[in-house]
C-alpha atoms as a PDB file:
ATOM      1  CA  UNK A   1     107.328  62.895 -27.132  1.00  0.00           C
ATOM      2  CA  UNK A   2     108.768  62.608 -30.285  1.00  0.00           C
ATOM      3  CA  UNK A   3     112.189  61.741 -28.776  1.00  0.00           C
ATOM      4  CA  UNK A   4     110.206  58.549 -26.695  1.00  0.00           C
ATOM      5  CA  UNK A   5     109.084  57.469 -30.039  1.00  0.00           C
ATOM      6  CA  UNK A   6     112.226  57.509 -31.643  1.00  0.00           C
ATOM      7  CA  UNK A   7     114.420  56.033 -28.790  1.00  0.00           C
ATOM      8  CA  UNK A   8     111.578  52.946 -28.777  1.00  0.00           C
ATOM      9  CA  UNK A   9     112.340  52.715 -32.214  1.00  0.00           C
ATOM     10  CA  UNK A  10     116.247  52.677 -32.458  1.00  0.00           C
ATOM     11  CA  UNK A  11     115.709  49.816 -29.648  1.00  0.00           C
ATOM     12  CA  UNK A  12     112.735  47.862 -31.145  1.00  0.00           C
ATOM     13  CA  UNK A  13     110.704  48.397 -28.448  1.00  0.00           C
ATOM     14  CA  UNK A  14     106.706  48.901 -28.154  1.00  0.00           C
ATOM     15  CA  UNK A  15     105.759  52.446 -26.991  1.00  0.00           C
ATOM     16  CA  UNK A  16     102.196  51.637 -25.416  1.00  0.00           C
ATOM     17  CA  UNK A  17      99.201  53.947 -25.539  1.00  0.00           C
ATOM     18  CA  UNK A  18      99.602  53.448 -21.353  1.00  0.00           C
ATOM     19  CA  UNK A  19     103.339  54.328 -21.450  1.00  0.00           C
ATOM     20  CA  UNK A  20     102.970  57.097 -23.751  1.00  0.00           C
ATOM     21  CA  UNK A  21     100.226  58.569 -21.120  1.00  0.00           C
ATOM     22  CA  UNK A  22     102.387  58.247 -18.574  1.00  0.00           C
ATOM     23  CA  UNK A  23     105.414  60.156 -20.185  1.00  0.00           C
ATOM     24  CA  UNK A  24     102.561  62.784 -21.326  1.00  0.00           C
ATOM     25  CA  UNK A  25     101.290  63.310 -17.745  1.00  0.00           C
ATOM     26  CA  UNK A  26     105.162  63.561 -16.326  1.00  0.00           C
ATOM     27  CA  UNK A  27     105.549  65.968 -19.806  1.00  0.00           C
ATOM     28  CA  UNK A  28     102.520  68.139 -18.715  1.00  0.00           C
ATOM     29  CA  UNK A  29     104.522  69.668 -15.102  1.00  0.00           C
ATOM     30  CA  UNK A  30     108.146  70.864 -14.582  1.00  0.00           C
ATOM     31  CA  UNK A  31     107.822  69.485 -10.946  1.00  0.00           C
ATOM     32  CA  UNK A  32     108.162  65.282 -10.202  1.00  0.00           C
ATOM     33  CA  UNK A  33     105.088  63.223  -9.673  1.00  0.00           C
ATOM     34  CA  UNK A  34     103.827  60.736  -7.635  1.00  0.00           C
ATOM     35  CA  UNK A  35     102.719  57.256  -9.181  1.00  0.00           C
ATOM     36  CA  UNK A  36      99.442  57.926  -7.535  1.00  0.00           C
ATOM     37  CA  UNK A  37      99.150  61.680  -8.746  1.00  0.00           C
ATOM     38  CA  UNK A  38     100.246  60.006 -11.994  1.00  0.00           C
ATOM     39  CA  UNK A  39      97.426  57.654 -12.012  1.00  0.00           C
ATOM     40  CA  UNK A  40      95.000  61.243 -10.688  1.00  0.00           C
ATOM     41  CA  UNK A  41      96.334  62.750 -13.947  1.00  0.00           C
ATOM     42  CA  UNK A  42      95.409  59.773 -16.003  1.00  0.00           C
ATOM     43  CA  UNK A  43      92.064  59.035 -14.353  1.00  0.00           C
ATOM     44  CA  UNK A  44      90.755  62.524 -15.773  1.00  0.00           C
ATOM     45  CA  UNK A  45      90.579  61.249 -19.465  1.00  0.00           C
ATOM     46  CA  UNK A  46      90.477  57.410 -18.790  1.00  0.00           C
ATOM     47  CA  UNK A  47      89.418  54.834 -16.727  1.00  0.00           C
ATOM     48  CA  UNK A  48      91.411  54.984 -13.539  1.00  0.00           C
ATOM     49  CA  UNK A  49      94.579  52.508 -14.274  1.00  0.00           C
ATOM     50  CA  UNK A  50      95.547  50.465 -11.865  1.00  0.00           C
ATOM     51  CA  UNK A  51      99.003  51.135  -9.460  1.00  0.00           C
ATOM     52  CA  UNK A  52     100.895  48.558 -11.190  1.00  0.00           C
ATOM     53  CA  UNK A  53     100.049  49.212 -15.025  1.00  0.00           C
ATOM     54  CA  UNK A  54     101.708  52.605 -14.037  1.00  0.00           C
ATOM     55  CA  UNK A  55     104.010  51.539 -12.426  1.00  0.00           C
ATOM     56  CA  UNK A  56     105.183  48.678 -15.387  1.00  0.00           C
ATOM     57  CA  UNK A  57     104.685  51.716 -17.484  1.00  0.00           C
ATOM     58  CA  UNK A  58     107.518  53.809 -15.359  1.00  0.00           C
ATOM     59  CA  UNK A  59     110.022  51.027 -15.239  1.00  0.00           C
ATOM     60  CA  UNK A  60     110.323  50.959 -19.081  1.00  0.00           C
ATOM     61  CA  UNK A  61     110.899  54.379 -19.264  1.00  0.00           C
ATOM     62  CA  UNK A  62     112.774  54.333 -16.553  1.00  0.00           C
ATOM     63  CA  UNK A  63     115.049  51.667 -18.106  1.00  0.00           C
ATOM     64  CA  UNK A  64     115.238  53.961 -21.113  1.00  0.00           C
ATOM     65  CA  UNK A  65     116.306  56.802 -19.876  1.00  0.00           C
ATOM     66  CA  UNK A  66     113.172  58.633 -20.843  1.00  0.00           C
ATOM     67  CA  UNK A  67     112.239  59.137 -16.543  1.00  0.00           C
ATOM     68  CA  UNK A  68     114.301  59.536 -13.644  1.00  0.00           C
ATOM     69  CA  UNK A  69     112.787  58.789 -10.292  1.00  0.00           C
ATOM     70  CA  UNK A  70     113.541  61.390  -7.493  1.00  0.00           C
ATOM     71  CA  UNK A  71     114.269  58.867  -4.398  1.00  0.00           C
ATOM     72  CA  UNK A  72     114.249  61.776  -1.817  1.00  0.00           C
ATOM     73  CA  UNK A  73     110.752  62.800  -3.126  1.00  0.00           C
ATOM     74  CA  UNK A  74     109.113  59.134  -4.060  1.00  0.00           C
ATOM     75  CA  UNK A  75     108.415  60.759  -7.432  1.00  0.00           C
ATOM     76  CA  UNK A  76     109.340  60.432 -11.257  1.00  0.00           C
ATOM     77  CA  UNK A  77     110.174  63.404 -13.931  1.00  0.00           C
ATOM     78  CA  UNK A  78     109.986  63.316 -17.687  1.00  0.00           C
ATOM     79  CA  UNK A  79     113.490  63.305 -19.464  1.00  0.00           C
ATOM     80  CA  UNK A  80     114.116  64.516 -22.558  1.00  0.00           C
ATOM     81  CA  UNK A  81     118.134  64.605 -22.837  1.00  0.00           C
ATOM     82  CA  UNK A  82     119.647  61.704 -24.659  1.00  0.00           C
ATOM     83  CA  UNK A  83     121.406  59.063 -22.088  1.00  0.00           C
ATOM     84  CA  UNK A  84     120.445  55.954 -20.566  1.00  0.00           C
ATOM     85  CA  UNK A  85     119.305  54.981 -17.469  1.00  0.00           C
ATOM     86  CA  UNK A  86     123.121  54.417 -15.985  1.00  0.00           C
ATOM     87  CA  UNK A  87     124.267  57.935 -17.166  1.00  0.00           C
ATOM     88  CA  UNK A  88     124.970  59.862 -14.143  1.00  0.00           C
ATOM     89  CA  UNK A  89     123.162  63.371 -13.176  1.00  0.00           C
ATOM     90  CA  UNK A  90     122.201  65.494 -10.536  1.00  0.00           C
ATOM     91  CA  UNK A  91     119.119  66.753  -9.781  1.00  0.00           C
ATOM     92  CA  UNK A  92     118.556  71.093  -9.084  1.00  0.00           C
ATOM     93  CA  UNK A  93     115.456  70.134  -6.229  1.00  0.00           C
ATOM     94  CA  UNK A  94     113.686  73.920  -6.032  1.00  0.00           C
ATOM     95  CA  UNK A  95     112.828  73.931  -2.061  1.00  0.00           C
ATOM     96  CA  UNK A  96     110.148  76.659  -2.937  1.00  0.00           C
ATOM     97  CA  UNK A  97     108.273  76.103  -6.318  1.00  0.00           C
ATOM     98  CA  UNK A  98     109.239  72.353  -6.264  1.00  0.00           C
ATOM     99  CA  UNK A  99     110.891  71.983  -9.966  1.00  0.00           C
ATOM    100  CA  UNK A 100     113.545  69.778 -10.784  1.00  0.00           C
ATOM    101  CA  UNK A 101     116.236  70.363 -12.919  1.00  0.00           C
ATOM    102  CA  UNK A 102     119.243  68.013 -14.125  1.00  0.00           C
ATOM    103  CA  UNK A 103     123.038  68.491 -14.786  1.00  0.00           C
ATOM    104  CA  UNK A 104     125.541  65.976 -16.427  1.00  0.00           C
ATOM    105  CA  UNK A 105     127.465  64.548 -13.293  1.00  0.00           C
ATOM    106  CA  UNK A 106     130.086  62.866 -14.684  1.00  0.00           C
ATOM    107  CA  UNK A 107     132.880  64.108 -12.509  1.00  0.00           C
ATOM    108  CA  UNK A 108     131.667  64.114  -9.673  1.00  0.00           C
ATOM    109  CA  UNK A 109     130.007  60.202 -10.045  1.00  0.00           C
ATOM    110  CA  UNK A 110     134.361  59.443 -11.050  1.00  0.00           C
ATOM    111  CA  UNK A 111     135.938  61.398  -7.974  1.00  0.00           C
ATOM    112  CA  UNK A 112     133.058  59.688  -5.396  1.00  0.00           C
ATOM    113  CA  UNK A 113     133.571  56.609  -7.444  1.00  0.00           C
ATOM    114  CA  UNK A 114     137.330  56.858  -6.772  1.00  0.00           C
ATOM    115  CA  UNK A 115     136.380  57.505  -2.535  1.00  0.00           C
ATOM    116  CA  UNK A 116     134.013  54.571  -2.626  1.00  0.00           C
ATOM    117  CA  UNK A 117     136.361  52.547  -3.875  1.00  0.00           C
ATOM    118  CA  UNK A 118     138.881  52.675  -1.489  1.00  0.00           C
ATOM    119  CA  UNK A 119     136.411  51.404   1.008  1.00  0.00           C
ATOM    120  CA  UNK A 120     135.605  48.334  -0.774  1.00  0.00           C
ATOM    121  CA  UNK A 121     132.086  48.920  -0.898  1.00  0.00           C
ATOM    122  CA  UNK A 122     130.452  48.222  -4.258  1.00  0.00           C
ATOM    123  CA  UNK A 123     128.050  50.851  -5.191  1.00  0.00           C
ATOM    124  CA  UNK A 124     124.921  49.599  -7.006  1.00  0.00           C
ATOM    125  CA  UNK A 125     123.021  52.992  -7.636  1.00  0.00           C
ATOM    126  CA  UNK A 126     124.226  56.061  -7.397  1.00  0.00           C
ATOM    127  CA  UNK A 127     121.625  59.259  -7.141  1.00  0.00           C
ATOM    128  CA  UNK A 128     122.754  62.650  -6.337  1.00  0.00           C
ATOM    129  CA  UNK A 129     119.935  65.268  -5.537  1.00  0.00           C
ATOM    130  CA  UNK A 130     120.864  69.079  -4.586  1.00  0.00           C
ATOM    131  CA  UNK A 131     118.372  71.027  -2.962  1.00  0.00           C
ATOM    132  CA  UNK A 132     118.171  74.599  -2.731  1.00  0.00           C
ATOM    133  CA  UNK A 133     116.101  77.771  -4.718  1.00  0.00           C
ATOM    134  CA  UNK A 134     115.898  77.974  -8.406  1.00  0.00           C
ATOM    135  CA  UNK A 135     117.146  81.211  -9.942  1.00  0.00           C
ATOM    136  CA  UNK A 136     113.089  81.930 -11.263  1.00  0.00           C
ATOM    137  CA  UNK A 137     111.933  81.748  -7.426  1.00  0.00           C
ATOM    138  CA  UNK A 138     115.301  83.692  -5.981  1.00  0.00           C
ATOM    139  CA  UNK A 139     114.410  86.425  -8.751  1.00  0.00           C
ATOM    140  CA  UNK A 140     110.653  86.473  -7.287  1.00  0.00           C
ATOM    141  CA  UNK A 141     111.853  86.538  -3.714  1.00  0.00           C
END
């Protein structure tokens, strides 16, 4: 949390009580959420907010680099490395317990960058998500 704080400072930006919730409910799991589990998570110490107060709330940290959404799931997870929203990463998608983690992706945005190119299309987002099993849930197995 601390880190949200001090990356709305550095930009002069408000850090709301509702987006401050919001990061704290994507904080409180190691798997992505919903914007309607989000707004479950919420409702249990507030008045239930509505869908698009969340969702405002997600766009700003979205835009600074403080969530990433998961577009094969439909759900966002809490960030705490230091990048913005146009860094590249890739997303470690657990097919058993569910958790997310992220990697740098720099290369490999520049080499499928490179292969895009040379089609002239003109990539606008570029997400890439790796499923597979986690090394806590192949150690279980």
């Amino acid at each position: 949390m601390s880190h949200a704080v001090r990356r709305c400072e550095e930009r002069g930006q408000k850090f709301t009580p509702i987006r401050r919730q919001v990061l704290q409910a994507l904080l409180s799991t190691h798997r992505p959420l919903g914007a309607y589990e989000i707004i479950d998570e919420l409702a249990k110490d507030m008045p239930r907010p509505a869908p698009i107060t969340v969702y405002r709330a997600l766009e700003f940290l979205m835009e600074n680099g403080l969530v990433h959404r998961i577009e094969s799931r439909n759900a966002f997870l809490a960030c705490a490395h230091n990048h913005d929203a146009a860094s590249v990463v890739a997303f470690l998608i657990c097919d058993k317990c569910g958790s997310v983690g992220e990697i740098p992706a720099l290369p490999l945005a520049e080499t499928l960058t490179d292969v895009v190119k040379g089609t002239g299309f003109a990539p606008k987002l570029s997400v890439v998500e790796i499923t597979g099993v986690c090394e806590h849930c192949r150690k279980a197995a």
